[in-house]
PDB file of N, CA and C in Angstrom:
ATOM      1  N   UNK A   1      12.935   5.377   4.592  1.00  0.00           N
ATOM      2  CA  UNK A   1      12.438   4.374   3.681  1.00  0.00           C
ATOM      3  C   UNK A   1      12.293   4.979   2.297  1.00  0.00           C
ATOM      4  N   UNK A   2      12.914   4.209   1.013  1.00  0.00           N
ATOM      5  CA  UNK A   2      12.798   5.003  -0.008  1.00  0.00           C
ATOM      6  C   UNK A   2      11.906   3.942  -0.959  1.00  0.00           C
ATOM      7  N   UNK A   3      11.127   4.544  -1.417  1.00  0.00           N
ATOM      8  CA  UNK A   3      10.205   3.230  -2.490  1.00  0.00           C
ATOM      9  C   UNK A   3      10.657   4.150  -3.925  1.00  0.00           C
ATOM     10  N   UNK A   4      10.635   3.171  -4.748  1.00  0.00           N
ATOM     11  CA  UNK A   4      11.524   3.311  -6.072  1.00  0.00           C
ATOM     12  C   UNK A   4      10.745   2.911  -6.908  1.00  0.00           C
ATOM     13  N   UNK A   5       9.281   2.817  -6.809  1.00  0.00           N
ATOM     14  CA  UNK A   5       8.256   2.108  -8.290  1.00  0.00           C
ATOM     15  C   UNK A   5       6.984   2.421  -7.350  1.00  0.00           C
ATOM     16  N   UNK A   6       5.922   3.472  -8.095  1.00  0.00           N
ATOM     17  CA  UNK A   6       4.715   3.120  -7.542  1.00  0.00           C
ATOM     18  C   UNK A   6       3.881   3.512  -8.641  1.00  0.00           C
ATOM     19  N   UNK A   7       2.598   3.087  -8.614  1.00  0.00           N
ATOM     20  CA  UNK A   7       1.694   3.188  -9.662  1.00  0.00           C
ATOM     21  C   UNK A   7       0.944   4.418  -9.520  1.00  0.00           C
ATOM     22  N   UNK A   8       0.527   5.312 -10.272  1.00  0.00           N
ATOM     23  CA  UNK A   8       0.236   6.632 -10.053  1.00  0.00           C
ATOM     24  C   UNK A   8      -1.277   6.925  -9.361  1.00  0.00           C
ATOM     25  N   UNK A   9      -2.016   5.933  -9.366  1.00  0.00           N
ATOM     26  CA  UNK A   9      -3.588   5.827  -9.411  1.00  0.00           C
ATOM     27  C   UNK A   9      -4.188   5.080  -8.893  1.00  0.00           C
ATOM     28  N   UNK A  10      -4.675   4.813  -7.404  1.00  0.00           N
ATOM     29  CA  UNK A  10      -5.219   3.155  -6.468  1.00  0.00           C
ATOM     30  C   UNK A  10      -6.398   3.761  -6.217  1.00  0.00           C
ATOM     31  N   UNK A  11      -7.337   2.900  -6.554  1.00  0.00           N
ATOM     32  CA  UNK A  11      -8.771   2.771  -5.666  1.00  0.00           C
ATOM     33  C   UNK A  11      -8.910   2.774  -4.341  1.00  0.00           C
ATOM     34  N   UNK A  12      -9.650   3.688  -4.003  1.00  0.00           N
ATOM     35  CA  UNK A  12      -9.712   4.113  -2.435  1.00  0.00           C
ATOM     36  C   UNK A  12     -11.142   2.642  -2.112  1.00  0.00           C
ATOM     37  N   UNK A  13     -11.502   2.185  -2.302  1.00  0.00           N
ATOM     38  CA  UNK A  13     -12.567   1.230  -2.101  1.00  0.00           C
ATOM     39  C   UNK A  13     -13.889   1.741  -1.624  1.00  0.00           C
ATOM     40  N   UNK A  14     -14.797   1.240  -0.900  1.00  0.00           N
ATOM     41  CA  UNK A  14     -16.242   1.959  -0.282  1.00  0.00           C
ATOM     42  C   UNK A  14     -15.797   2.889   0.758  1.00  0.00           C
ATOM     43  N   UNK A  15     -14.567   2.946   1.589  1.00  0.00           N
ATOM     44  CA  UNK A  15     -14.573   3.909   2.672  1.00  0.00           C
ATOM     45  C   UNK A  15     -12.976   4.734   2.245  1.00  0.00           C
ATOM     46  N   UNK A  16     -13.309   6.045   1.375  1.00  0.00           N
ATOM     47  CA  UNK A  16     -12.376   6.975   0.995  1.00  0.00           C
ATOM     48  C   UNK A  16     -11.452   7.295   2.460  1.00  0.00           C
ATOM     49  N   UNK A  17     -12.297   7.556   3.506  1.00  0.00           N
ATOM     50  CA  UNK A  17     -11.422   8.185   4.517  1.00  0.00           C
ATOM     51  C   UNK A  17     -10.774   6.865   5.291  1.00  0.00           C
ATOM     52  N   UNK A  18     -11.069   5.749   5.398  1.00  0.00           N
ATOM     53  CA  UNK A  18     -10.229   4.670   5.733  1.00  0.00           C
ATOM     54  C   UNK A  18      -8.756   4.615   5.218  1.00  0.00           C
ATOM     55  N   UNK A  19      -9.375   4.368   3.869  1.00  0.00           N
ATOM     56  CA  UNK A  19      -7.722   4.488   3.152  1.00  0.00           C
ATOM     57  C   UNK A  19      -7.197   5.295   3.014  1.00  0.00           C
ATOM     58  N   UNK A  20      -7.270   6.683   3.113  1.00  0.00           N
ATOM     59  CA  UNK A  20      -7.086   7.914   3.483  1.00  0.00           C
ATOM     60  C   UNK A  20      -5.921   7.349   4.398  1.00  0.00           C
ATOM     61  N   UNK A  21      -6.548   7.213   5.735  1.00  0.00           N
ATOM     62  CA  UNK A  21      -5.938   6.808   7.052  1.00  0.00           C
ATOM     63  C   UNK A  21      -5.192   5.664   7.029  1.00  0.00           C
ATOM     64  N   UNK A  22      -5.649   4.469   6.123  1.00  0.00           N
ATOM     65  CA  UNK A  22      -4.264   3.288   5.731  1.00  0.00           C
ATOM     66  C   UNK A  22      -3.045   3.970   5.609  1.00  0.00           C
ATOM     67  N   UNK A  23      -3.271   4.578   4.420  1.00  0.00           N
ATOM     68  CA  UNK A  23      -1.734   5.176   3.471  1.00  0.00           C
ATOM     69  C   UNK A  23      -1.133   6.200   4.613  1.00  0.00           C
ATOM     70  N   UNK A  24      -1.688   6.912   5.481  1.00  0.00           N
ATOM     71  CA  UNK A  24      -1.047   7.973   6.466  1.00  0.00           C
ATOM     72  C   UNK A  24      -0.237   7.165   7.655  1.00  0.00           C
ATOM     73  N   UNK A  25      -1.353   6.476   8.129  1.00  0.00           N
ATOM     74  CA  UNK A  25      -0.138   4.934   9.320  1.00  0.00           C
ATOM     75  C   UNK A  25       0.277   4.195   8.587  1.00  0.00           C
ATOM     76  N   UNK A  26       0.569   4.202   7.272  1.00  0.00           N
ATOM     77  CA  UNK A  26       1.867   3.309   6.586  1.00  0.00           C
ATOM     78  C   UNK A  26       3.055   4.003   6.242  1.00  0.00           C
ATOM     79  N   UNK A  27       2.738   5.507   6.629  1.00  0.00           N
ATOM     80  CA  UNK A  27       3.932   6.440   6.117  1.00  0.00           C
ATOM     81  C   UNK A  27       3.886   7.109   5.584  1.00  0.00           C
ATOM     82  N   UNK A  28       2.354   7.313   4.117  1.00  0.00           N
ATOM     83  CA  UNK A  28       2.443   8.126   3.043  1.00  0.00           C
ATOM     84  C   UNK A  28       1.869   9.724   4.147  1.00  0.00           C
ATOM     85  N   UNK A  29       2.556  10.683   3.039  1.00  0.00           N
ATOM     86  CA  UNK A  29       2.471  11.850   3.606  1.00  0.00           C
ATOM     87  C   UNK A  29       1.137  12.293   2.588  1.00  0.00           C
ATOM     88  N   UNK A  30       0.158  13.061   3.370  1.00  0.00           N
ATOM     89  CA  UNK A  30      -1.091  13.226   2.773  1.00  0.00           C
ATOM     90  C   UNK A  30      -0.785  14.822   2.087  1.00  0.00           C
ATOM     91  N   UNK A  31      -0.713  15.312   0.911  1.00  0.00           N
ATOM     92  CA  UNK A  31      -0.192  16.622   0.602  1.00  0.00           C
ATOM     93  C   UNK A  31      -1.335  17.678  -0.229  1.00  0.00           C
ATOM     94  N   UNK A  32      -2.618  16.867  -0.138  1.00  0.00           N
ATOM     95  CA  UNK A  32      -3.628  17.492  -0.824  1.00  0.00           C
ATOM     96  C   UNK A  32      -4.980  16.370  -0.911  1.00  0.00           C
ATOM     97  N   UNK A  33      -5.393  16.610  -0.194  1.00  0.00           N
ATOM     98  CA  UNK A  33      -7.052  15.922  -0.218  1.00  0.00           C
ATOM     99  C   UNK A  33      -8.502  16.774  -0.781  1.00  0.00           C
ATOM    100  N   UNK A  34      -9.425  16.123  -1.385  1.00  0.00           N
ATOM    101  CA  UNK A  34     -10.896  16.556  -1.716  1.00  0.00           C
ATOM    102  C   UNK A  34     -11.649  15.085  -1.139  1.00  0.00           C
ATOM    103  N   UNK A  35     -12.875  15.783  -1.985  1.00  0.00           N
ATOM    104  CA  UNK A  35     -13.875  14.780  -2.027  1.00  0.00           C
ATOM    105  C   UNK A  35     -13.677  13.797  -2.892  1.00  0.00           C
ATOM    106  N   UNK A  36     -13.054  13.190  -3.576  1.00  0.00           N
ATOM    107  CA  UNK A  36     -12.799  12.709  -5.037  1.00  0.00           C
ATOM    108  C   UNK A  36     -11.796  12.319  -5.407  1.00  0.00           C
ATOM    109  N   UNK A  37     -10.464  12.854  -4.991  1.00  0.00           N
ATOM    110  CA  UNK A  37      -8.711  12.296  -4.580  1.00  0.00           C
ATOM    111  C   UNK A  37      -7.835  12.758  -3.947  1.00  0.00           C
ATOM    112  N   UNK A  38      -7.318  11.956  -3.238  1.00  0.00           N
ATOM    113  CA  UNK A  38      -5.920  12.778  -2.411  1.00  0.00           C
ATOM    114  C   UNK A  38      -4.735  12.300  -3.031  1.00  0.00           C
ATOM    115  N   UNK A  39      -3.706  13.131  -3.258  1.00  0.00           N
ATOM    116  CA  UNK A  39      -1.988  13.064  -3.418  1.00  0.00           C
ATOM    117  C   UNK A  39      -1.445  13.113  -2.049  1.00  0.00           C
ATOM    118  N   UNK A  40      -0.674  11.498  -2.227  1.00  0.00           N
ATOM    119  CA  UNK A  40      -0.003  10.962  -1.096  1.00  0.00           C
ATOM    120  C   UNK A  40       1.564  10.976  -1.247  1.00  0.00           C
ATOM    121  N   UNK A  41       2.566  11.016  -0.856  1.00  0.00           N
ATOM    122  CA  UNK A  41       4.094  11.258  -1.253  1.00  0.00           C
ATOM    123  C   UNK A  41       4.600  10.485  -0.230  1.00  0.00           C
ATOM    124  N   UNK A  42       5.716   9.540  -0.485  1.00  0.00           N
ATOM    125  CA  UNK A  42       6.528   9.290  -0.028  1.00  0.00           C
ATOM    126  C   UNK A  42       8.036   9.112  -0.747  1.00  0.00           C
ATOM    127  N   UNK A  43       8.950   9.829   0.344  1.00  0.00           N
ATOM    128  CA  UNK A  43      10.607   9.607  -0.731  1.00  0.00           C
ATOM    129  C   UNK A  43       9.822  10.896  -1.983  1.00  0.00           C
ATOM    130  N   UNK A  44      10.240  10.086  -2.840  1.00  0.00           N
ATOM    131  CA  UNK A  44      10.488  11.166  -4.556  1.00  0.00           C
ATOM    132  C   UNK A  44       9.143  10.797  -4.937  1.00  0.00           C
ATOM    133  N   UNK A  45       8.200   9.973  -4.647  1.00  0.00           N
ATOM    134  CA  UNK A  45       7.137   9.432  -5.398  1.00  0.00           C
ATOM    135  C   UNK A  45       5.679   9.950  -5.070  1.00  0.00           C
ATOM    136  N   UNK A  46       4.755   9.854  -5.659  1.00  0.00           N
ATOM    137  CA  UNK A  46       3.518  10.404  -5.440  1.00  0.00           C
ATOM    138  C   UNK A  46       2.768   9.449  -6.025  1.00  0.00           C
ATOM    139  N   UNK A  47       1.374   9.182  -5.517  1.00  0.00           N
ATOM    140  CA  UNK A  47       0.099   8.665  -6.210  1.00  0.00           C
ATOM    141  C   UNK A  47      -0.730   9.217  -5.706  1.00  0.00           C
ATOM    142  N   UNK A  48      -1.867   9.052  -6.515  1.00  0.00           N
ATOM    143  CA  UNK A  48      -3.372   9.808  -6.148  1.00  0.00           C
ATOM    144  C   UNK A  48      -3.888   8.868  -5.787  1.00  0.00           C
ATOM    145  N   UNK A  49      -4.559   8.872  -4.713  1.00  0.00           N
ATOM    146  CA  UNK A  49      -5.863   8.174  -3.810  1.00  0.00           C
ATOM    147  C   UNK A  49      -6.886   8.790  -4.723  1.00  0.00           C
ATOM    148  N   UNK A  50      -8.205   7.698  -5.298  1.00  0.00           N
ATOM    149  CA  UNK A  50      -8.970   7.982  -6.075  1.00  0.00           C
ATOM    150  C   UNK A  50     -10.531   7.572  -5.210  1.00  0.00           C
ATOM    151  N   UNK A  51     -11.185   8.217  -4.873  1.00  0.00           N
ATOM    152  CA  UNK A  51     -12.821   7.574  -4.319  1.00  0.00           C
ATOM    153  C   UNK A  51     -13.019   6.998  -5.644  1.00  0.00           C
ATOM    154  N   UNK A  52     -13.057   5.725  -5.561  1.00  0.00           N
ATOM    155  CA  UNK A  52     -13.650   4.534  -6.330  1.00  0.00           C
ATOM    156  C   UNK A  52     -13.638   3.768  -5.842  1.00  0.00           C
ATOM    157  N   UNK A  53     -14.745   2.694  -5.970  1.00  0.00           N
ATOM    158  CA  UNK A  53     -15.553   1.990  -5.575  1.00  0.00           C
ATOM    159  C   UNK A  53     -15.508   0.866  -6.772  1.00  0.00           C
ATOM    160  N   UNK A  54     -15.086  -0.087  -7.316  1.00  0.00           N
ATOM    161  CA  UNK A  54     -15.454  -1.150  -8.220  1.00  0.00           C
ATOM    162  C   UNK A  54     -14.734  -2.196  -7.657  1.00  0.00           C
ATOM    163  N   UNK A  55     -15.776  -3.365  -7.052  1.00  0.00           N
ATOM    164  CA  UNK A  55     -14.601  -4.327  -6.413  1.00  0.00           C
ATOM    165  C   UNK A  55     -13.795  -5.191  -7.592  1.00  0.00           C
ATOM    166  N   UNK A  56     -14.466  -5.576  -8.651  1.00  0.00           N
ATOM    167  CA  UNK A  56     -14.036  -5.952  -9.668  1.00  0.00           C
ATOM    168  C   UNK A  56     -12.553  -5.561 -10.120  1.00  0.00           C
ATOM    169  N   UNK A  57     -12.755  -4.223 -10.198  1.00  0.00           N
ATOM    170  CA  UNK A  57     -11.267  -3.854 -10.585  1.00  0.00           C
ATOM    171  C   UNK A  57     -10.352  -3.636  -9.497  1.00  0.00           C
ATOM    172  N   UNK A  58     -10.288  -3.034  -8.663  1.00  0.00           N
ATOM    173  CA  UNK A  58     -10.072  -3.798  -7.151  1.00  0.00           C
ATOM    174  C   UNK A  58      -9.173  -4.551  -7.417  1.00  0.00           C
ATOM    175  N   UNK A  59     -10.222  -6.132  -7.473  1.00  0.00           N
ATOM    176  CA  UNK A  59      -9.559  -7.408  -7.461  1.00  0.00           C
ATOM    177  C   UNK A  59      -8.418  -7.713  -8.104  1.00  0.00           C
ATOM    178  N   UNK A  60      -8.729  -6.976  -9.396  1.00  0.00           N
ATOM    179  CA  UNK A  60      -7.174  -7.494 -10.154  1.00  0.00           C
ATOM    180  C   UNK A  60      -6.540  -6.206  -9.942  1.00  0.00           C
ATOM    181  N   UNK A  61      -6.128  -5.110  -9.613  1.00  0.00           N
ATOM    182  CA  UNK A  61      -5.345  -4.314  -9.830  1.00  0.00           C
ATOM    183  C   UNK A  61      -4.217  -4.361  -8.625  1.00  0.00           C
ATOM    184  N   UNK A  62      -3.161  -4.174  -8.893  1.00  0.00           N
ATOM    185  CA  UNK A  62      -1.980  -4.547  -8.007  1.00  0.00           C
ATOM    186  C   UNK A  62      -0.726  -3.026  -7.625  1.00  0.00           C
ATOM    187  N   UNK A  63      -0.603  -3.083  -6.855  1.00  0.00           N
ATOM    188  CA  UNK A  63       0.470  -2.092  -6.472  1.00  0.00           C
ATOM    189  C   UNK A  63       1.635  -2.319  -6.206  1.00  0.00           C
ATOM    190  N   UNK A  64       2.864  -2.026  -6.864  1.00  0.00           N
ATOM    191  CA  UNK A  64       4.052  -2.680  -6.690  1.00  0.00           C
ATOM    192  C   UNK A  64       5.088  -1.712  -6.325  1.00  0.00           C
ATOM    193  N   UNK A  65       5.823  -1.792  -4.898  1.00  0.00           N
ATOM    194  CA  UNK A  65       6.600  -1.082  -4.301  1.00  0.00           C
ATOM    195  C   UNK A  65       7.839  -1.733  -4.132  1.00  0.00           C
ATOM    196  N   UNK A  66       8.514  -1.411  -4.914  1.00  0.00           N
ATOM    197  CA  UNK A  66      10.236  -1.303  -4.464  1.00  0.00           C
ATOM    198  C   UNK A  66      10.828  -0.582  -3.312  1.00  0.00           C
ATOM    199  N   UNK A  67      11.279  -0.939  -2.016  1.00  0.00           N
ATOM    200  CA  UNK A  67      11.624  -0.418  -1.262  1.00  0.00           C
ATOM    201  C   UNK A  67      12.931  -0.571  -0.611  1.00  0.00           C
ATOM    202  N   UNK A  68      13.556  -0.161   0.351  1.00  0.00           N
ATOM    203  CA  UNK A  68      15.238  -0.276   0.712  1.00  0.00           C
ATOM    204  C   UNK A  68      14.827  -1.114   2.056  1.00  0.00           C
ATOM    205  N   UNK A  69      13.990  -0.621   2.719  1.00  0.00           N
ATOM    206  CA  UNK A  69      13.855  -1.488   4.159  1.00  0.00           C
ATOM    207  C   UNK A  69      12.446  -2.310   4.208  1.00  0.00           C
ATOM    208  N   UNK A  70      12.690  -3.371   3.553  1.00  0.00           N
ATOM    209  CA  UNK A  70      11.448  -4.558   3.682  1.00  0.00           C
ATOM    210  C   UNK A  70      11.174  -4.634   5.196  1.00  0.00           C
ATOM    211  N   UNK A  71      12.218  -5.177   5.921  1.00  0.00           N
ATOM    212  CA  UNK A  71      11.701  -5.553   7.325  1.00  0.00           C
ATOM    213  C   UNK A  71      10.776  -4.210   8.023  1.00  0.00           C
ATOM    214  N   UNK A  72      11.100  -2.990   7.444  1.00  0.00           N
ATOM    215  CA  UNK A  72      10.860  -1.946   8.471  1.00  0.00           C
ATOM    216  C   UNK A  72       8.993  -2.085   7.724  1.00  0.00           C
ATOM    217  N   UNK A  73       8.958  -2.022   6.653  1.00  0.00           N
ATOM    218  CA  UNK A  73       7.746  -2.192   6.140  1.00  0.00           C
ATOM    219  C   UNK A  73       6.754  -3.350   6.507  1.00  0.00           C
ATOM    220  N   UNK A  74       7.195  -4.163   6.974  1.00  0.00           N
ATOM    221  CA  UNK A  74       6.270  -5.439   7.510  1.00  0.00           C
ATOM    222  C   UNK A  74       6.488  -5.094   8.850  1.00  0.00           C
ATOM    223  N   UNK A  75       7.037  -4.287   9.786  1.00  0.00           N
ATOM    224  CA  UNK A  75       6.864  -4.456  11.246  1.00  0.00           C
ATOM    225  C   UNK A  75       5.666  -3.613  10.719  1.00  0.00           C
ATOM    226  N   UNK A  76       5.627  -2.357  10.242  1.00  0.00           N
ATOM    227  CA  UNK A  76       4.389  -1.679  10.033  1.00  0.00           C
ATOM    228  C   UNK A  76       2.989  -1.893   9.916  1.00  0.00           C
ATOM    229  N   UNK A  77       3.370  -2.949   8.594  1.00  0.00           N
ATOM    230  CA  UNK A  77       2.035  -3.920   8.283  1.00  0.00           C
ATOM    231  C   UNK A  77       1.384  -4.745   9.279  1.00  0.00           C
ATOM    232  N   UNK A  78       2.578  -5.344  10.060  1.00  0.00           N
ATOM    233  CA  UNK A  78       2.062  -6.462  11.145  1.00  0.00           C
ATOM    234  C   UNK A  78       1.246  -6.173  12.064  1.00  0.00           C
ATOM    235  N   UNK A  79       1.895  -4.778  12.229  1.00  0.00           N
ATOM    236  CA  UNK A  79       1.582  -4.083  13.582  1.00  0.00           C
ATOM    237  C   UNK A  79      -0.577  -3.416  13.109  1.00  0.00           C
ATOM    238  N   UNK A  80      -0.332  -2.915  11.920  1.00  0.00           N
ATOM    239  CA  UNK A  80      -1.766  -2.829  11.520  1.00  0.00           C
ATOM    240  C   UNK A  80      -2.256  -4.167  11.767  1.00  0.00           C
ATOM    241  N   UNK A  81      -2.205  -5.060  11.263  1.00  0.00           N
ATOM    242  CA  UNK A  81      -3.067  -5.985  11.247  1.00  0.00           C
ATOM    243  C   UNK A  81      -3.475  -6.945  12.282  1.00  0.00           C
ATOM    244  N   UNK A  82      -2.204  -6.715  13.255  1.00  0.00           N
ATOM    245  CA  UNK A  82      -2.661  -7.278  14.390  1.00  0.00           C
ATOM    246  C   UNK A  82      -3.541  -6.273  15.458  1.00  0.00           C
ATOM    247  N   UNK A  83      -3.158  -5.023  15.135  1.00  0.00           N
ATOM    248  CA  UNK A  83      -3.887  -4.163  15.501  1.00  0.00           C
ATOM    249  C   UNK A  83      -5.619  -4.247  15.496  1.00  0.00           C
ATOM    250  N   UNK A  84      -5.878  -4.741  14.514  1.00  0.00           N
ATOM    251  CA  UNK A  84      -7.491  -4.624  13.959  1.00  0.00           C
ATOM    252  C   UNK A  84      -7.803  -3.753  13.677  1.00  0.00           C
ATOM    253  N   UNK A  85      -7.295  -2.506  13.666  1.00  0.00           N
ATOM    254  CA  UNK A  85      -8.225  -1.784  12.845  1.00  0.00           C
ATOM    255  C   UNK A  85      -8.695  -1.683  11.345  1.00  0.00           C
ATOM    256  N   UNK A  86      -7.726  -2.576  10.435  1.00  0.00           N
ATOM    257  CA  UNK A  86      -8.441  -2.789   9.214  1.00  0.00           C
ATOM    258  C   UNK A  86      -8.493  -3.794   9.331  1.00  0.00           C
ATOM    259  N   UNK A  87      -9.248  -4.331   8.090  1.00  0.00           N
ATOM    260  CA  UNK A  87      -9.648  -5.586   7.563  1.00  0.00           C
ATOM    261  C   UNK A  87      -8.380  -5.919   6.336  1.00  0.00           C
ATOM    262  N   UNK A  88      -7.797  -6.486   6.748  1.00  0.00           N
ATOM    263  CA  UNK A  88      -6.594  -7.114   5.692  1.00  0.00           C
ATOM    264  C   UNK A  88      -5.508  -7.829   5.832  1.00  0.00           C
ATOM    265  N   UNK A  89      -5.280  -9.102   4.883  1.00  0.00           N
ATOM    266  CA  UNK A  89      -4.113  -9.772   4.705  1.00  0.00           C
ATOM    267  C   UNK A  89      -3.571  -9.704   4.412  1.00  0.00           C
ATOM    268  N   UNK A  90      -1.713 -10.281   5.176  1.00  0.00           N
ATOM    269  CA  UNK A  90      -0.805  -9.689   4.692  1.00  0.00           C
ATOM    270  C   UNK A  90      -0.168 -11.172   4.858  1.00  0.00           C
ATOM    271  N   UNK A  91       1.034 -11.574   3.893  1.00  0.00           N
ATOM    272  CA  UNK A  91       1.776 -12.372   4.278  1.00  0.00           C
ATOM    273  C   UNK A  91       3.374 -12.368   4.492  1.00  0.00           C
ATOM    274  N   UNK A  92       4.104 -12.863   5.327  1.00  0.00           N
ATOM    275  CA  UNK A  92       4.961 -12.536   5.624  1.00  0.00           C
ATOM    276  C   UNK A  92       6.483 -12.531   4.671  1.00  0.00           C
ATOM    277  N   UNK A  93       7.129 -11.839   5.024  1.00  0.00           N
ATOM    278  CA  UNK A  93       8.125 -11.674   3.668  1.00  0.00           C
ATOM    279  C   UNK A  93       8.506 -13.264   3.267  1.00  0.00           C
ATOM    280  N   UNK A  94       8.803 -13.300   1.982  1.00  0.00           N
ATOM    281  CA  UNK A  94       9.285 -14.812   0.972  1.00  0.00           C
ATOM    282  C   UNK A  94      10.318 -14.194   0.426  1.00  0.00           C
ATOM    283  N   UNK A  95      11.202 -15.150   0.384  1.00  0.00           N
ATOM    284  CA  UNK A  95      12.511 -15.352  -0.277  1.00  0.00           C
ATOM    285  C   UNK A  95      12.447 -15.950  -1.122  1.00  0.00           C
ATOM    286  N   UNK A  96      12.658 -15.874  -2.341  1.00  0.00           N
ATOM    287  CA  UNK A  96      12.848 -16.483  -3.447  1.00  0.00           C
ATOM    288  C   UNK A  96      14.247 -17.079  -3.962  1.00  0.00           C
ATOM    289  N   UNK A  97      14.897 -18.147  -4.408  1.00  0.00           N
ATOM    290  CA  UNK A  97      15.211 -18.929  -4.513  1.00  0.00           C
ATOM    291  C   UNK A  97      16.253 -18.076  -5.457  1.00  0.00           C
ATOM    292  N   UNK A  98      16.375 -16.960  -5.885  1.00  0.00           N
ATOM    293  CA  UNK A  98      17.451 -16.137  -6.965  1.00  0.00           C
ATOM    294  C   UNK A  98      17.482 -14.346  -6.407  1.00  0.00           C
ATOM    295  N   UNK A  99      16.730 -14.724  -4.861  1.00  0.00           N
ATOM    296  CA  UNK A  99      17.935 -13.973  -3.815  1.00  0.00           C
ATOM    297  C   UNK A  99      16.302 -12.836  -3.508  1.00  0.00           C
ATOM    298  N   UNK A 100      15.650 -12.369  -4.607  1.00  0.00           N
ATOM    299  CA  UNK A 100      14.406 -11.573  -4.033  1.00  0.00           C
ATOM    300  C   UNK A 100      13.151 -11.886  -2.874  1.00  0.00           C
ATOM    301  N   UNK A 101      13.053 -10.337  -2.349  1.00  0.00           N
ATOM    302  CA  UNK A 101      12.141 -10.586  -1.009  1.00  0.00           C
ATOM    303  C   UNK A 101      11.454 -10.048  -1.483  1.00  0.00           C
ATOM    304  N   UNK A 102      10.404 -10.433  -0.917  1.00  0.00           N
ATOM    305  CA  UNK A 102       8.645  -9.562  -1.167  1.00  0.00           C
ATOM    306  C   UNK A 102       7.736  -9.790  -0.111  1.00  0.00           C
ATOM    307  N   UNK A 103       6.868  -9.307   0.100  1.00  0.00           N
ATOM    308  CA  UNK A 103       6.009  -8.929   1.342  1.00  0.00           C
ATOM    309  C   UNK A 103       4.562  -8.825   0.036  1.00  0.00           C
ATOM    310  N   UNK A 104       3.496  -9.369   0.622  1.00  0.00           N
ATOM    311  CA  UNK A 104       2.176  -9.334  -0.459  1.00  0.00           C
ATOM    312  C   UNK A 104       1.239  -9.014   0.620  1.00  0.00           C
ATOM    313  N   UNK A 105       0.134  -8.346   0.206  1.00  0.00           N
ATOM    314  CA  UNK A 105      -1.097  -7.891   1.353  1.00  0.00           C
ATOM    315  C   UNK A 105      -1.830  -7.588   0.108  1.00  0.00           C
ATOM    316  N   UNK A 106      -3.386  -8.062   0.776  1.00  0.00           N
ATOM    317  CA  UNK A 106      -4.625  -7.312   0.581  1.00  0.00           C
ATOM    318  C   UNK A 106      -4.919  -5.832   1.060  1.00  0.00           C
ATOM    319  N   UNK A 107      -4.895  -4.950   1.150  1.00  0.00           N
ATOM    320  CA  UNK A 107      -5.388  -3.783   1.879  1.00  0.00           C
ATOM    321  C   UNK A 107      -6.811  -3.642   1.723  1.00  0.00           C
ATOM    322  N   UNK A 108      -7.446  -2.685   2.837  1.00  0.00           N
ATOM    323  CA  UNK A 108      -8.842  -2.829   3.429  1.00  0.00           C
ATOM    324  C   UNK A 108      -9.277  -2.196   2.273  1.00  0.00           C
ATOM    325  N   UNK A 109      -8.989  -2.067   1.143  1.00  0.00           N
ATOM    326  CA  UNK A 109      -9.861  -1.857  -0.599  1.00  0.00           C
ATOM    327  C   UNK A 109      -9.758  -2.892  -1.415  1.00  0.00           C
ATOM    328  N   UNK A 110      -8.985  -3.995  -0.676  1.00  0.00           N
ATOM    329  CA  UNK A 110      -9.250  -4.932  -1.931  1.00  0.00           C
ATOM    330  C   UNK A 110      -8.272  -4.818  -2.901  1.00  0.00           C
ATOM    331  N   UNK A 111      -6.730  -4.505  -2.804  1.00  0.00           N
ATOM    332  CA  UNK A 111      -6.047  -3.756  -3.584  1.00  0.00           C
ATOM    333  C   UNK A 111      -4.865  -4.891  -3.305  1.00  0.00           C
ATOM    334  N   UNK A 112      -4.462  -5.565  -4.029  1.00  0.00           N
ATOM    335  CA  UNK A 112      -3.154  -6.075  -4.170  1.00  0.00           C
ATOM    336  C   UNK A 112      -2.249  -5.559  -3.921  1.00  0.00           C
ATOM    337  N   UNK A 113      -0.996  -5.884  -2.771  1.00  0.00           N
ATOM    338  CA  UNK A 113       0.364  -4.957  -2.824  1.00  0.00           C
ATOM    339  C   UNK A 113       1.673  -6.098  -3.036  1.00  0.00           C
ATOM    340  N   UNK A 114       2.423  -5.955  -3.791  1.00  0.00           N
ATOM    341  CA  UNK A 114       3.472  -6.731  -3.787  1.00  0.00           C
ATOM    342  C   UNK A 114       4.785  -5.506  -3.488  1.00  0.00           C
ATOM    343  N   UNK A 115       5.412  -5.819  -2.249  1.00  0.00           N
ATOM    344  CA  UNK A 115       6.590  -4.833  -1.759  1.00  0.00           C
ATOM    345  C   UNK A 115       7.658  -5.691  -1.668  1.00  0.00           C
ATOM    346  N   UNK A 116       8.117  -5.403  -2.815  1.00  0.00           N
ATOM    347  CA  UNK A 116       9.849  -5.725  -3.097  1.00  0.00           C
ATOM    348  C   UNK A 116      11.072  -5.356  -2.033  1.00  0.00           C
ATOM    349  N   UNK A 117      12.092  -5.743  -2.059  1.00  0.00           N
ATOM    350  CA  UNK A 117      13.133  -5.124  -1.359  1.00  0.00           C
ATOM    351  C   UNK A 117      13.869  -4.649  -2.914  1.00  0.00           C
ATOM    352  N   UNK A 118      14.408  -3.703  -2.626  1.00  0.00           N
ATOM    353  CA  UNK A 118      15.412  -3.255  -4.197  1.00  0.00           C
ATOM    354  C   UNK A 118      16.882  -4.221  -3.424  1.00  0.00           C
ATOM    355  N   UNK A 119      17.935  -4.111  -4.606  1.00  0.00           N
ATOM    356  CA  UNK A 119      19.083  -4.967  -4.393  1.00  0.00           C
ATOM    357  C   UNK A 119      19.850  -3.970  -3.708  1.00  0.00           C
TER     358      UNK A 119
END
């Protein structure tokens, strides 16, 4: 799976080691953790997991992943969420009408994800 756009910096929400553990069963490779942020890698890309806590910003802040295998990324997601172990919505991939797919979820921080398919 190769993701081709990620934002350098996501709010870990009230439980750091949850999302810790989101981003690791979604794939990201954990390459350096503290008390305060972890660097996660997947493919060529990296972001820092940040312990923060503001649901406010949270709410509006969004994460946008370009990826090569949409479907393989929503069996993933599905499989979390039917799972239960987090708390989060996801909706199922949309086609758009000038050929783009996307996959959208809440994650258990409150964090917007919009996951593209690249062309």
């Amino acid at each position: 799976m190769n993701v081709h756009r990620l934002r350098p910096f996501v709010p870990s929400g009230a439980d750091y080691a949850l999302a810790q553990r989101f981003f690791e069963e979604l794939g990201f490779e954990k390459r350096y953790a503290d008390e305060s942020i972890s660097v996660f890698r997947i493919g060529e890309q990296e972001f820092y997991l940040q312990n923060f806590d503001d649901q406010a910003f949270q709410n509006q802040f969004m994460l946008e992943l370009a990826v090569d295998d949409l479907d393989g990324w929503w069996a993933r997601i599905q499989a979390m969420v039917q799972g239960g172990a987090y708390n989060m919505k996801a909706k199922e991939p949309t086609r758009y009408p000038w050929g783009k797919r996307e996959v959208h979820l809440i994650d258990p921080s409150g964090v917007c994800w919009h996951l593209s398919e690249t062309p």
